[in-house]
PDB file of N, CA and C in Angstrom:
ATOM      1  N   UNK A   1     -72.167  83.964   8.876  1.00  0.00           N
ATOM      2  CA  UNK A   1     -71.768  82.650   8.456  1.00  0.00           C
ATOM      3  C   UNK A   1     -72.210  82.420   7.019  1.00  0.00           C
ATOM      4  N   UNK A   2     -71.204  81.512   6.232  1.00  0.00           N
ATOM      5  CA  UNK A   2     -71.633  81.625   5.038  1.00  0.00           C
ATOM      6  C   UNK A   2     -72.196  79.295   4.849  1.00  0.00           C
ATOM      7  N   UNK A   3     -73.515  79.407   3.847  1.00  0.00           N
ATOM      8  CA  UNK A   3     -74.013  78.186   3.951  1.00  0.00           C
ATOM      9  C   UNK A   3     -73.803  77.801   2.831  1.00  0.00           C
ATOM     10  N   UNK A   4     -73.156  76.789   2.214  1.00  0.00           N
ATOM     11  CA  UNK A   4     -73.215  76.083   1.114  1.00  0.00           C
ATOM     12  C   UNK A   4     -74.522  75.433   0.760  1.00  0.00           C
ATOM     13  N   UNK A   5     -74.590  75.846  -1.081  1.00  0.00           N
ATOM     14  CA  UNK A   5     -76.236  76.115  -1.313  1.00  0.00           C
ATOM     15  C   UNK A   5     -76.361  74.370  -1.135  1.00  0.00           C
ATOM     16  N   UNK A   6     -75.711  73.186  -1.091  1.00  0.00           N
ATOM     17  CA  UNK A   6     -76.072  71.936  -1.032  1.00  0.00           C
ATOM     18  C   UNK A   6     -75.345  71.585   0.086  1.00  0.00           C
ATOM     19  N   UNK A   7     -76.172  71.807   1.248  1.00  0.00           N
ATOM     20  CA  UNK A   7     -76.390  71.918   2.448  1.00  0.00           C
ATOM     21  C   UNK A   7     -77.044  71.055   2.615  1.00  0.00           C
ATOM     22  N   UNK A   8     -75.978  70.158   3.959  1.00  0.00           N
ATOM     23  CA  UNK A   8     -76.507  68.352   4.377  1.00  0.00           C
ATOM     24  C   UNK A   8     -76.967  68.458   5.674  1.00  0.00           C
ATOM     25  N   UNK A   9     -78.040  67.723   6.683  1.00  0.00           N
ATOM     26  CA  UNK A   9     -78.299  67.807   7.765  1.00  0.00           C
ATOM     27  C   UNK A   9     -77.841  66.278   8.138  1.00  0.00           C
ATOM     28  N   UNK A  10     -77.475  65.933   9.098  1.00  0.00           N
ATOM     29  CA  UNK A  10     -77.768  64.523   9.587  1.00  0.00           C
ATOM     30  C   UNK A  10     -79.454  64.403  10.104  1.00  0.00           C
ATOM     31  N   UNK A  11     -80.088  63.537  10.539  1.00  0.00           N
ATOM     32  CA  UNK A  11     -81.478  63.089  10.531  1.00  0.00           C
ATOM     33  C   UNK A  11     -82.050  63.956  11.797  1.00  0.00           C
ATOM     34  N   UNK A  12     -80.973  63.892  13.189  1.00  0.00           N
ATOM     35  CA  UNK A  12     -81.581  64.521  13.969  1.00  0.00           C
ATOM     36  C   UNK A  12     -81.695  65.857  13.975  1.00  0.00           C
ATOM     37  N   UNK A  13     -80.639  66.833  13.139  1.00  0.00           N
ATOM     38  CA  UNK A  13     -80.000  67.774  12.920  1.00  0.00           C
ATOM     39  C   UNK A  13     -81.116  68.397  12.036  1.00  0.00           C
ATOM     40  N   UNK A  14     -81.821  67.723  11.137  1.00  0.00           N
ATOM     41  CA  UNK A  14     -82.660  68.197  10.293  1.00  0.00           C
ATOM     42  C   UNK A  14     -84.186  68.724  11.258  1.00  0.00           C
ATOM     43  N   UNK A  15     -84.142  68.032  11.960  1.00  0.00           N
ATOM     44  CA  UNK A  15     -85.731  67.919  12.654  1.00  0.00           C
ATOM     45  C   UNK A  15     -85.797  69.243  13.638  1.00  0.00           C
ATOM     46  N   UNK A  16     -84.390  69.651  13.724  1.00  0.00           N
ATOM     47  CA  UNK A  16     -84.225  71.099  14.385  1.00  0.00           C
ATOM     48  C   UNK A  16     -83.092  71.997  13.417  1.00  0.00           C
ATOM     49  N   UNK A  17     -83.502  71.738  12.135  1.00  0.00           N
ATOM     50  CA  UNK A  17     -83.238  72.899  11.397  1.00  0.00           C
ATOM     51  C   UNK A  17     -82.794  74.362  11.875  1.00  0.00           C
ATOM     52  N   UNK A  18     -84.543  75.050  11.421  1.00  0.00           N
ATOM     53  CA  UNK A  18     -84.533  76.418  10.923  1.00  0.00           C
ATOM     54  C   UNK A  18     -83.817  76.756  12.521  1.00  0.00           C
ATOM     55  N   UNK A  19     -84.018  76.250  13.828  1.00  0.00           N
ATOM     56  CA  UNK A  19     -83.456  76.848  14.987  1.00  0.00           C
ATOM     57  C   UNK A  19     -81.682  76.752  14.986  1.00  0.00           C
ATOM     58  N   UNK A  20     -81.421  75.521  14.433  1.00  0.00           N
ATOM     59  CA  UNK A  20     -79.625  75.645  14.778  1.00  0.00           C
ATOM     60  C   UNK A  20     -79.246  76.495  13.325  1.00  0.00           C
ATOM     61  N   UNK A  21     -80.079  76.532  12.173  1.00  0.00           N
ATOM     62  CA  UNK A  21     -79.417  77.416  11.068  1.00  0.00           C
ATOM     63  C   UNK A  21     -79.621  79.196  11.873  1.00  0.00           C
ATOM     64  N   UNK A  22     -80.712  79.797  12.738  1.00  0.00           N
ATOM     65  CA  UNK A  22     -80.853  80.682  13.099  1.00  0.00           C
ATOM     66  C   UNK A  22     -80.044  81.147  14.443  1.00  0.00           C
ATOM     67  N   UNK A  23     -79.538  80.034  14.829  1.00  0.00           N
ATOM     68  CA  UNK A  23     -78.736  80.284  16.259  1.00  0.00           C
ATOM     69  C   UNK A  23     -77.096  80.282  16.288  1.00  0.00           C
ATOM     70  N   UNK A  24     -76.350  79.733  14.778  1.00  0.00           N
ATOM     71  CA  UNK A  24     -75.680  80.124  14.183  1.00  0.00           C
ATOM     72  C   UNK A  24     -75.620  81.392  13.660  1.00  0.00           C
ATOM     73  N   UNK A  25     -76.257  81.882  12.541  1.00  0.00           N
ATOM     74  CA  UNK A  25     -76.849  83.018  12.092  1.00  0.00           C
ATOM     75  C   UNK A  25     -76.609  83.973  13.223  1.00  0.00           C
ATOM     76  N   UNK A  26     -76.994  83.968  14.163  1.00  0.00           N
ATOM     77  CA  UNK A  26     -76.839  84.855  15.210  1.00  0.00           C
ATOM     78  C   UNK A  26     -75.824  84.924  15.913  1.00  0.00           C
ATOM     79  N   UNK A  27     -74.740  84.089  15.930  1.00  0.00           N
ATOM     80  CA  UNK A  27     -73.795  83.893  16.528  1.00  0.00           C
ATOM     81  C   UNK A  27     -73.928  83.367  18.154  1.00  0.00           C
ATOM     82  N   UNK A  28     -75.258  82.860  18.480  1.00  0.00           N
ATOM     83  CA  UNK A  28     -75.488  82.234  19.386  1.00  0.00           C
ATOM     84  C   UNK A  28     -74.976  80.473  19.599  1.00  0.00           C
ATOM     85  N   UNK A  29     -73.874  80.489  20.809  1.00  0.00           N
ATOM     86  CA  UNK A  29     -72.902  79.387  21.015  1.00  0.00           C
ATOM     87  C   UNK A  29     -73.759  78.425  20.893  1.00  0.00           C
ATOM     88  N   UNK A  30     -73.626  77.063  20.198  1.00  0.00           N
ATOM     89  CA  UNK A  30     -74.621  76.059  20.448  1.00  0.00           C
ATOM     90  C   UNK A  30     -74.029  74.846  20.685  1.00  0.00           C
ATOM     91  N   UNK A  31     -73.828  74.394  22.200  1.00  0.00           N
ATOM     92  CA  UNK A  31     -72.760  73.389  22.324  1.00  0.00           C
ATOM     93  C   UNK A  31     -73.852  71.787  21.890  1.00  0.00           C
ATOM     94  N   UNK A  32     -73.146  70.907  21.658  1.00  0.00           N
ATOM     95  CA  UNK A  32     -73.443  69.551  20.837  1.00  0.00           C
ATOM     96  C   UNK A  32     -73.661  69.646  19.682  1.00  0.00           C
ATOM     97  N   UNK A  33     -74.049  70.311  19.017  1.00  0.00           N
ATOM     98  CA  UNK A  33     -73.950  71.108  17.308  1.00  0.00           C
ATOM     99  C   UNK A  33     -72.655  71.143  16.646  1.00  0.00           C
ATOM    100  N   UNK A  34     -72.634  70.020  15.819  1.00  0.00           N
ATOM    101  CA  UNK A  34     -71.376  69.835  14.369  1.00  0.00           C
ATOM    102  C   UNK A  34     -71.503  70.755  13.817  1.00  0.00           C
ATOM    103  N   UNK A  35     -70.837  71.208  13.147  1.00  0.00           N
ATOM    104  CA  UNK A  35     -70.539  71.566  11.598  1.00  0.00           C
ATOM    105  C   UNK A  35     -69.103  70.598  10.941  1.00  0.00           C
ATOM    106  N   UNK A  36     -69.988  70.776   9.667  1.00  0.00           N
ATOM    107  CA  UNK A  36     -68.722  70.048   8.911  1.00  0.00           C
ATOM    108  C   UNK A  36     -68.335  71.271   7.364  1.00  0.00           C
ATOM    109  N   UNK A  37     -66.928  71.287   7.272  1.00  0.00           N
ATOM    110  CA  UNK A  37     -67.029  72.496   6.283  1.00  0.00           C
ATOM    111  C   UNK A  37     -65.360  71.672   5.750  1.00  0.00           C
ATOM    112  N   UNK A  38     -65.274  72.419   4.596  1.00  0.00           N
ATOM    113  CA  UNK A  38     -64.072  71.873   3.347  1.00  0.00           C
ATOM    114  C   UNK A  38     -62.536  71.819   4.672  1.00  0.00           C
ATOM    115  N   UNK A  39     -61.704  71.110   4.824  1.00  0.00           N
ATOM    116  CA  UNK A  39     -60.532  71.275   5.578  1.00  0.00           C
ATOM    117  C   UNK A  39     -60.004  72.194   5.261  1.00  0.00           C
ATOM    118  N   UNK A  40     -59.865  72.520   6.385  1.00  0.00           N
ATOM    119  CA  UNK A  40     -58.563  74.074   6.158  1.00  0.00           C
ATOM    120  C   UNK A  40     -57.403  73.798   5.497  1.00  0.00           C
ATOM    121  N   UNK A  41     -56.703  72.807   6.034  1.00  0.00           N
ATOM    122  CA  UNK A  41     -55.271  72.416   5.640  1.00  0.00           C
ATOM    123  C   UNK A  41     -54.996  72.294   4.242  1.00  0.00           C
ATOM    124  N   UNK A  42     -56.463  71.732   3.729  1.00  0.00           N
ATOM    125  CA  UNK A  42     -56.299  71.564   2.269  1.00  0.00           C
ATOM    126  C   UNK A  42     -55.941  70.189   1.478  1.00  0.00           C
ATOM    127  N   UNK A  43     -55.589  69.383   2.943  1.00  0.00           N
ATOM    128  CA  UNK A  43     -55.532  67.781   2.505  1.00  0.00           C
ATOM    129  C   UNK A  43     -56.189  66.775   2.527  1.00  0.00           C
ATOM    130  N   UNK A  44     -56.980  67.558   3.956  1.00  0.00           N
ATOM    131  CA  UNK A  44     -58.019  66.318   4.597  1.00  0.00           C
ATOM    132  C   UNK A  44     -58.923  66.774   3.554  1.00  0.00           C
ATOM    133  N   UNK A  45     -60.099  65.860   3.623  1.00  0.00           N
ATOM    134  CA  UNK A  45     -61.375  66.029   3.049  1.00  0.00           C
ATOM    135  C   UNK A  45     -62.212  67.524   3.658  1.00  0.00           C
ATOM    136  N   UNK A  46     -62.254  66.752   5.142  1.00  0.00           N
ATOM    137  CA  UNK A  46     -63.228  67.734   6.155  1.00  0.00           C
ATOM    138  C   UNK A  46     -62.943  67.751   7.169  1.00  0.00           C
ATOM    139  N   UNK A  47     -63.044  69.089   8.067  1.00  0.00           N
ATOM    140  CA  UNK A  47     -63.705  69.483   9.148  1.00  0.00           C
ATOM    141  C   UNK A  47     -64.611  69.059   9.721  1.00  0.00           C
ATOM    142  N   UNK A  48     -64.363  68.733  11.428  1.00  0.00           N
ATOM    143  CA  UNK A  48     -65.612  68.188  11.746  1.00  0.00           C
ATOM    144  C   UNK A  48     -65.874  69.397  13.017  1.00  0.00           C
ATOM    145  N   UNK A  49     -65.922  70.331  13.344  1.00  0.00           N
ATOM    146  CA  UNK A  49     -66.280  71.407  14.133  1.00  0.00           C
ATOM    147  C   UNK A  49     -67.202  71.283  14.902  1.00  0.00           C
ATOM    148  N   UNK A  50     -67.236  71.786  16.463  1.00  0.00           N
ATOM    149  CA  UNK A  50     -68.551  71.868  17.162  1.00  0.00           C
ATOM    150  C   UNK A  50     -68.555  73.244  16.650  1.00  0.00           C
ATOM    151  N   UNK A  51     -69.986  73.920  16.807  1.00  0.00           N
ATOM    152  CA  UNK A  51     -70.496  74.702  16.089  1.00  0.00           C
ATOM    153  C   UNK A  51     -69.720  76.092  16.305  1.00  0.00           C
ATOM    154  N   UNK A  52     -69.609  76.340  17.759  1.00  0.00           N
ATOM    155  CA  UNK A  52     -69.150  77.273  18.596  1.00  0.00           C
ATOM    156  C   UNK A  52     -67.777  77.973  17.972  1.00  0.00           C
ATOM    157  N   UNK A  53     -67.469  76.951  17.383  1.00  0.00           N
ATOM    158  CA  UNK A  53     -65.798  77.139  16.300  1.00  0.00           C
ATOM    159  C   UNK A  53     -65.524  78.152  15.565  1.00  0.00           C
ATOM    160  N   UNK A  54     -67.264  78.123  14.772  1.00  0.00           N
ATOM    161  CA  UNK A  54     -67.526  78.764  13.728  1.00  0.00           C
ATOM    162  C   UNK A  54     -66.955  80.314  14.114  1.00  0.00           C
ATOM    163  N   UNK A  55     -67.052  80.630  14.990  1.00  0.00           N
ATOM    164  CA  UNK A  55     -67.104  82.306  15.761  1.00  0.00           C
ATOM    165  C   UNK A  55     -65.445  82.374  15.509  1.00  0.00           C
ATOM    166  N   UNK A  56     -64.411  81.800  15.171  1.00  0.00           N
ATOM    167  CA  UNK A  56     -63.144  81.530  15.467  1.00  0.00           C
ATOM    168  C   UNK A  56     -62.409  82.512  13.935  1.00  0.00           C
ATOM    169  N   UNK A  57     -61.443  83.476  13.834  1.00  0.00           N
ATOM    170  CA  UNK A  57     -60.758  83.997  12.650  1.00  0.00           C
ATOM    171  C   UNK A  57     -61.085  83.125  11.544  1.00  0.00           C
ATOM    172  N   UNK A  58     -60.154  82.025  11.912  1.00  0.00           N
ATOM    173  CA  UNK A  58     -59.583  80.468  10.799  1.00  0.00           C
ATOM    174  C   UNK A  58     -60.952  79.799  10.096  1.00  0.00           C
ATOM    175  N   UNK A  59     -62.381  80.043  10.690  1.00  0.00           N
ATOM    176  CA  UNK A  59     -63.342  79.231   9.938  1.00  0.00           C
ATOM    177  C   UNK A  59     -64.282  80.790   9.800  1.00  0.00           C
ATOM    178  N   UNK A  60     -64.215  82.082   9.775  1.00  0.00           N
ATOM    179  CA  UNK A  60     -65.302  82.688   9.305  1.00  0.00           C
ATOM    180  C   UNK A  60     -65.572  82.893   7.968  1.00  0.00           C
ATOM    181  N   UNK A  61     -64.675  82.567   7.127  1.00  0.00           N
ATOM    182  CA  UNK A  61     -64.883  82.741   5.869  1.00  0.00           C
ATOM    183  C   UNK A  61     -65.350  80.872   5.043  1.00  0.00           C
ATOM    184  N   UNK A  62     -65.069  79.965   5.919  1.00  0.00           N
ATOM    185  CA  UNK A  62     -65.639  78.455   5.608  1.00  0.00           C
ATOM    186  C   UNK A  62     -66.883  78.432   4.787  1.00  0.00           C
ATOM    187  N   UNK A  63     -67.545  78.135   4.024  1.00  0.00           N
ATOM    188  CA  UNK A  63     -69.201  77.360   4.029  1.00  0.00           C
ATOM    189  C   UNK A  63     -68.943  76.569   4.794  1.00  0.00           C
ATOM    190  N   UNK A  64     -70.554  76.300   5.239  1.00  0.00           N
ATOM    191  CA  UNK A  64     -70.557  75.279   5.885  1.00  0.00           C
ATOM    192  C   UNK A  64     -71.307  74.347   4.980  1.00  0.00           C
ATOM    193  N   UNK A  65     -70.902  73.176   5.033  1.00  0.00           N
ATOM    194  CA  UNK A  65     -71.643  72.090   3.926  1.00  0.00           C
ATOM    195  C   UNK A  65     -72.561  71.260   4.720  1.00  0.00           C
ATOM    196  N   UNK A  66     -72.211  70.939   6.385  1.00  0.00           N
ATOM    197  CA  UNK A  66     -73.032  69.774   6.615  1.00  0.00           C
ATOM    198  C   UNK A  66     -73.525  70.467   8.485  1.00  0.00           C
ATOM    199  N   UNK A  67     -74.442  69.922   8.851  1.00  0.00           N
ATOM    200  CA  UNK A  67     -74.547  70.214  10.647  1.00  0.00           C
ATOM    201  C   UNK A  67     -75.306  68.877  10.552  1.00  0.00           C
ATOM    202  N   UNK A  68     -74.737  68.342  12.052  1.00  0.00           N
ATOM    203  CA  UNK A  68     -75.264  67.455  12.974  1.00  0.00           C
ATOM    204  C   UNK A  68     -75.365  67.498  14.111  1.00  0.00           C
ATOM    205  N   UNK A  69     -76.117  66.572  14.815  1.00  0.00           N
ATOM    206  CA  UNK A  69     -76.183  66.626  16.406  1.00  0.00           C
ATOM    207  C   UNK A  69     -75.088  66.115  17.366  1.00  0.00           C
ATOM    208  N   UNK A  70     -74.580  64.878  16.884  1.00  0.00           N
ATOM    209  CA  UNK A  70     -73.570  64.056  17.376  1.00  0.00           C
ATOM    210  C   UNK A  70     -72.275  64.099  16.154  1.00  0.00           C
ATOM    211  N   UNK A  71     -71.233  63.879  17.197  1.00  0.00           N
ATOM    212  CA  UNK A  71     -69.935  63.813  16.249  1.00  0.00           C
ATOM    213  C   UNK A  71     -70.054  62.664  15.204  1.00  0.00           C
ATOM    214  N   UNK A  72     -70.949  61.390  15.727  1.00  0.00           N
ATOM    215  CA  UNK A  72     -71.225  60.174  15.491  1.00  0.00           C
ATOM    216  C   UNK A  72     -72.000  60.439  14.249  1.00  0.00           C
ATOM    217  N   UNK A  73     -73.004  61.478  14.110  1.00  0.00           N
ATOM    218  CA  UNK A  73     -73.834  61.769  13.033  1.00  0.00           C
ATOM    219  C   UNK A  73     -73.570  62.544  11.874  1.00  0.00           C
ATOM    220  N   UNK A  74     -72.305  63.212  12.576  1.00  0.00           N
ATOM    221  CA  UNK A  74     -71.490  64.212  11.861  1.00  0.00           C
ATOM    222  C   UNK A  74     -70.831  62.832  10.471  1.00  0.00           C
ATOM    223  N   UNK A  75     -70.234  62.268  11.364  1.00  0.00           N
ATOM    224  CA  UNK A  75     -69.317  61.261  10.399  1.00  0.00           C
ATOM    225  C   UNK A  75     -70.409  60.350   9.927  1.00  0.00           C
ATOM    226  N   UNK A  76     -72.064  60.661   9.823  1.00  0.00           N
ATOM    227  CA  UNK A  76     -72.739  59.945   8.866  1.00  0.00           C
ATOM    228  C   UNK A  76     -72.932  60.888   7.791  1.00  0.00           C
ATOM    229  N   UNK A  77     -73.152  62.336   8.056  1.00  0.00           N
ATOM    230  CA  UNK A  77     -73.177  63.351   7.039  1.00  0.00           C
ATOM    231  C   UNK A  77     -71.968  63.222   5.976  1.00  0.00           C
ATOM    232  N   UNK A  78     -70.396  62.909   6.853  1.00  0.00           N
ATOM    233  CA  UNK A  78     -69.312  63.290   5.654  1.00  0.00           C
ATOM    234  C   UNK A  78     -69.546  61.848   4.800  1.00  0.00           C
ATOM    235  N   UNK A  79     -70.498  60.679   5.188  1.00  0.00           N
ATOM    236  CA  UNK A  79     -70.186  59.152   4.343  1.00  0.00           C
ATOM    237  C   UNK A  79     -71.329  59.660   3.197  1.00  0.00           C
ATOM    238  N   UNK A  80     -72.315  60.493   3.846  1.00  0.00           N
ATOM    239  CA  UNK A  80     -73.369  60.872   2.730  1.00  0.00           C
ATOM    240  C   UNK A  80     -73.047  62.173   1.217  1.00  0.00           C
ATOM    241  N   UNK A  81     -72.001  62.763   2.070  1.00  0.00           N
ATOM    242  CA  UNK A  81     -71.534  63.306   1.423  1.00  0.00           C
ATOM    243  C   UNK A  81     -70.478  63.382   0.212  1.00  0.00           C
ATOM    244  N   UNK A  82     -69.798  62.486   0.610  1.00  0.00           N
ATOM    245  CA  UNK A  82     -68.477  61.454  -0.222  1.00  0.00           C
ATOM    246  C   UNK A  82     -68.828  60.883  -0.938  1.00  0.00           C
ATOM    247  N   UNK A  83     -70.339  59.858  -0.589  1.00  0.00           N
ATOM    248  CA  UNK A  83     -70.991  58.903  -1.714  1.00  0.00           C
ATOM    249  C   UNK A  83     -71.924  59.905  -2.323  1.00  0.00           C
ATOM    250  N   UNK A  84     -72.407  60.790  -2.188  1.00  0.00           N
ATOM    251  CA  UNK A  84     -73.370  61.965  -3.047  1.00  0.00           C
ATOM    252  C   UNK A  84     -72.421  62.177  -4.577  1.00  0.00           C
ATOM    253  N   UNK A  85     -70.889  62.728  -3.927  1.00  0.00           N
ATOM    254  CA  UNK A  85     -70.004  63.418  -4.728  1.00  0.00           C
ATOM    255  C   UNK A  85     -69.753  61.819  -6.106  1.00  0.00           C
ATOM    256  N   UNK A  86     -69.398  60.821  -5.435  1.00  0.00           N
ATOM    257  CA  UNK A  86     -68.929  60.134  -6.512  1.00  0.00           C
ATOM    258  C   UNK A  86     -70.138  59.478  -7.112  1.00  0.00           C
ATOM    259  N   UNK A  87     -71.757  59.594  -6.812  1.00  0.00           N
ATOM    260  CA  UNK A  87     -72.502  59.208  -7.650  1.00  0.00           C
ATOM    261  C   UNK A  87     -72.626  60.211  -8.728  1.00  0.00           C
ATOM    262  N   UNK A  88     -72.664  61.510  -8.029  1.00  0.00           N
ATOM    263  CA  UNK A  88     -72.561  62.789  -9.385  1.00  0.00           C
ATOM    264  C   UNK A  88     -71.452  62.672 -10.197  1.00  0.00           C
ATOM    265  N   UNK A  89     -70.468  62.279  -9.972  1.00  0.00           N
ATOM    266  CA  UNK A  89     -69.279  62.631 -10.593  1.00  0.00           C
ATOM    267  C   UNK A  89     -68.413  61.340 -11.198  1.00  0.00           C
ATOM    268  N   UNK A  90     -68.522  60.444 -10.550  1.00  0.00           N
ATOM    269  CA  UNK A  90     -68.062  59.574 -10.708  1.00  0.00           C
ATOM    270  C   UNK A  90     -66.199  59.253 -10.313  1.00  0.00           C
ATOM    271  N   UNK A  91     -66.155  60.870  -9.353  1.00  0.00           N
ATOM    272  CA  UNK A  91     -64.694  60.472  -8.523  1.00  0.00           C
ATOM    273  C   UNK A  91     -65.262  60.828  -7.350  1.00  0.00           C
ATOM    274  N   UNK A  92     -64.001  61.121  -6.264  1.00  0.00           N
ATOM    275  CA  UNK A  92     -63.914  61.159  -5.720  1.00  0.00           C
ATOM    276  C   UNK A  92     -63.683  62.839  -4.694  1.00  0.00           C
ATOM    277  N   UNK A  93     -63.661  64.077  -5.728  1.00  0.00           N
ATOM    278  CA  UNK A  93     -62.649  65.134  -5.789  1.00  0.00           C
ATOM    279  C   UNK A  93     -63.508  66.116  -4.993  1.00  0.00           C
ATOM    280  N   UNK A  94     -63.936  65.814  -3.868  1.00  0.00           N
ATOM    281  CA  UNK A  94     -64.437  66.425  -2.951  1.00  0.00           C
ATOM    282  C   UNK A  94     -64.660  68.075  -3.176  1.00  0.00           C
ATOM    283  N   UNK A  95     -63.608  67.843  -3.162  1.00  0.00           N
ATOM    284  CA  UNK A  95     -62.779  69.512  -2.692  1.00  0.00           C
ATOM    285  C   UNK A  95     -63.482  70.535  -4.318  1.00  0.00           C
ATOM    286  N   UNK A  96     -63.126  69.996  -5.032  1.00  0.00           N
ATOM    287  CA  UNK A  96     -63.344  70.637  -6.706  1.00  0.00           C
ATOM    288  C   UNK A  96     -65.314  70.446  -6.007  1.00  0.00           C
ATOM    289  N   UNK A  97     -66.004  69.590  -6.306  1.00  0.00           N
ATOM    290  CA  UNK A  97     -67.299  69.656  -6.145  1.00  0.00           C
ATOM    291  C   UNK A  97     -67.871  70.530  -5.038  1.00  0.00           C
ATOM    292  N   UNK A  98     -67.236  70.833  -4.062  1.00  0.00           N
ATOM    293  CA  UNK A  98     -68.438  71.789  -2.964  1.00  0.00           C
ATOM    294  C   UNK A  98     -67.736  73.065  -3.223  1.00  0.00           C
ATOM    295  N   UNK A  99     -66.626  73.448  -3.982  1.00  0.00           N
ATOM    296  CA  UNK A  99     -66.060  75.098  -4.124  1.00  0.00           C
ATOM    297  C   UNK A  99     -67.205  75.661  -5.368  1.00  0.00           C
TER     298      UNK A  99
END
């Protein structure tokens, strides 16, 4: 799996880190585990993936930018992430900032 070097946790997601970054890593299934990574399609913003996904053709070559515990926490990672991008940047251009 490949990790984008500005790599987001949601709060609970963080407090069990180094184990869901290592149980990924291993390709060990980890059901309730987000990932969030750039949209495939190329329109949306993001991906919101349970982790297990990751193992899938279509996302092995993804970074992953964000993991959470809940889908609920997931979609606090992509609001932290969106407002990160336009305080650095001052747009919006997602996609250009995490490549």
């Amino acid at each position: 799996m490949k990790w984008h070097s500005l790599l987001y946790f949601g709060e609970k997601a963080a407090k069990k880190r180094m184990k869901i970054v290592h149980d990924i890593d291993q390709k060990k299934i980890s059901f309730g585990t987000f990932v969030i990574i750039l949209a495939v399609n190329g329109k949306d913003l993001f991906d919101i993936l349970p982790a297990y996904m990751l193992f899938k053709d279509l996302y092995q070559e993804q970074p992953i930018l964000g993991v959470a515990i809940t889908k609920e926490e997931a979609f606090e990672v992509c609001e932290n992430m969106i407002r990160d991008v336009y305080e650095r940047t001052g747009g919006y251009d997602v996609r250009s900032y995490f490549q």
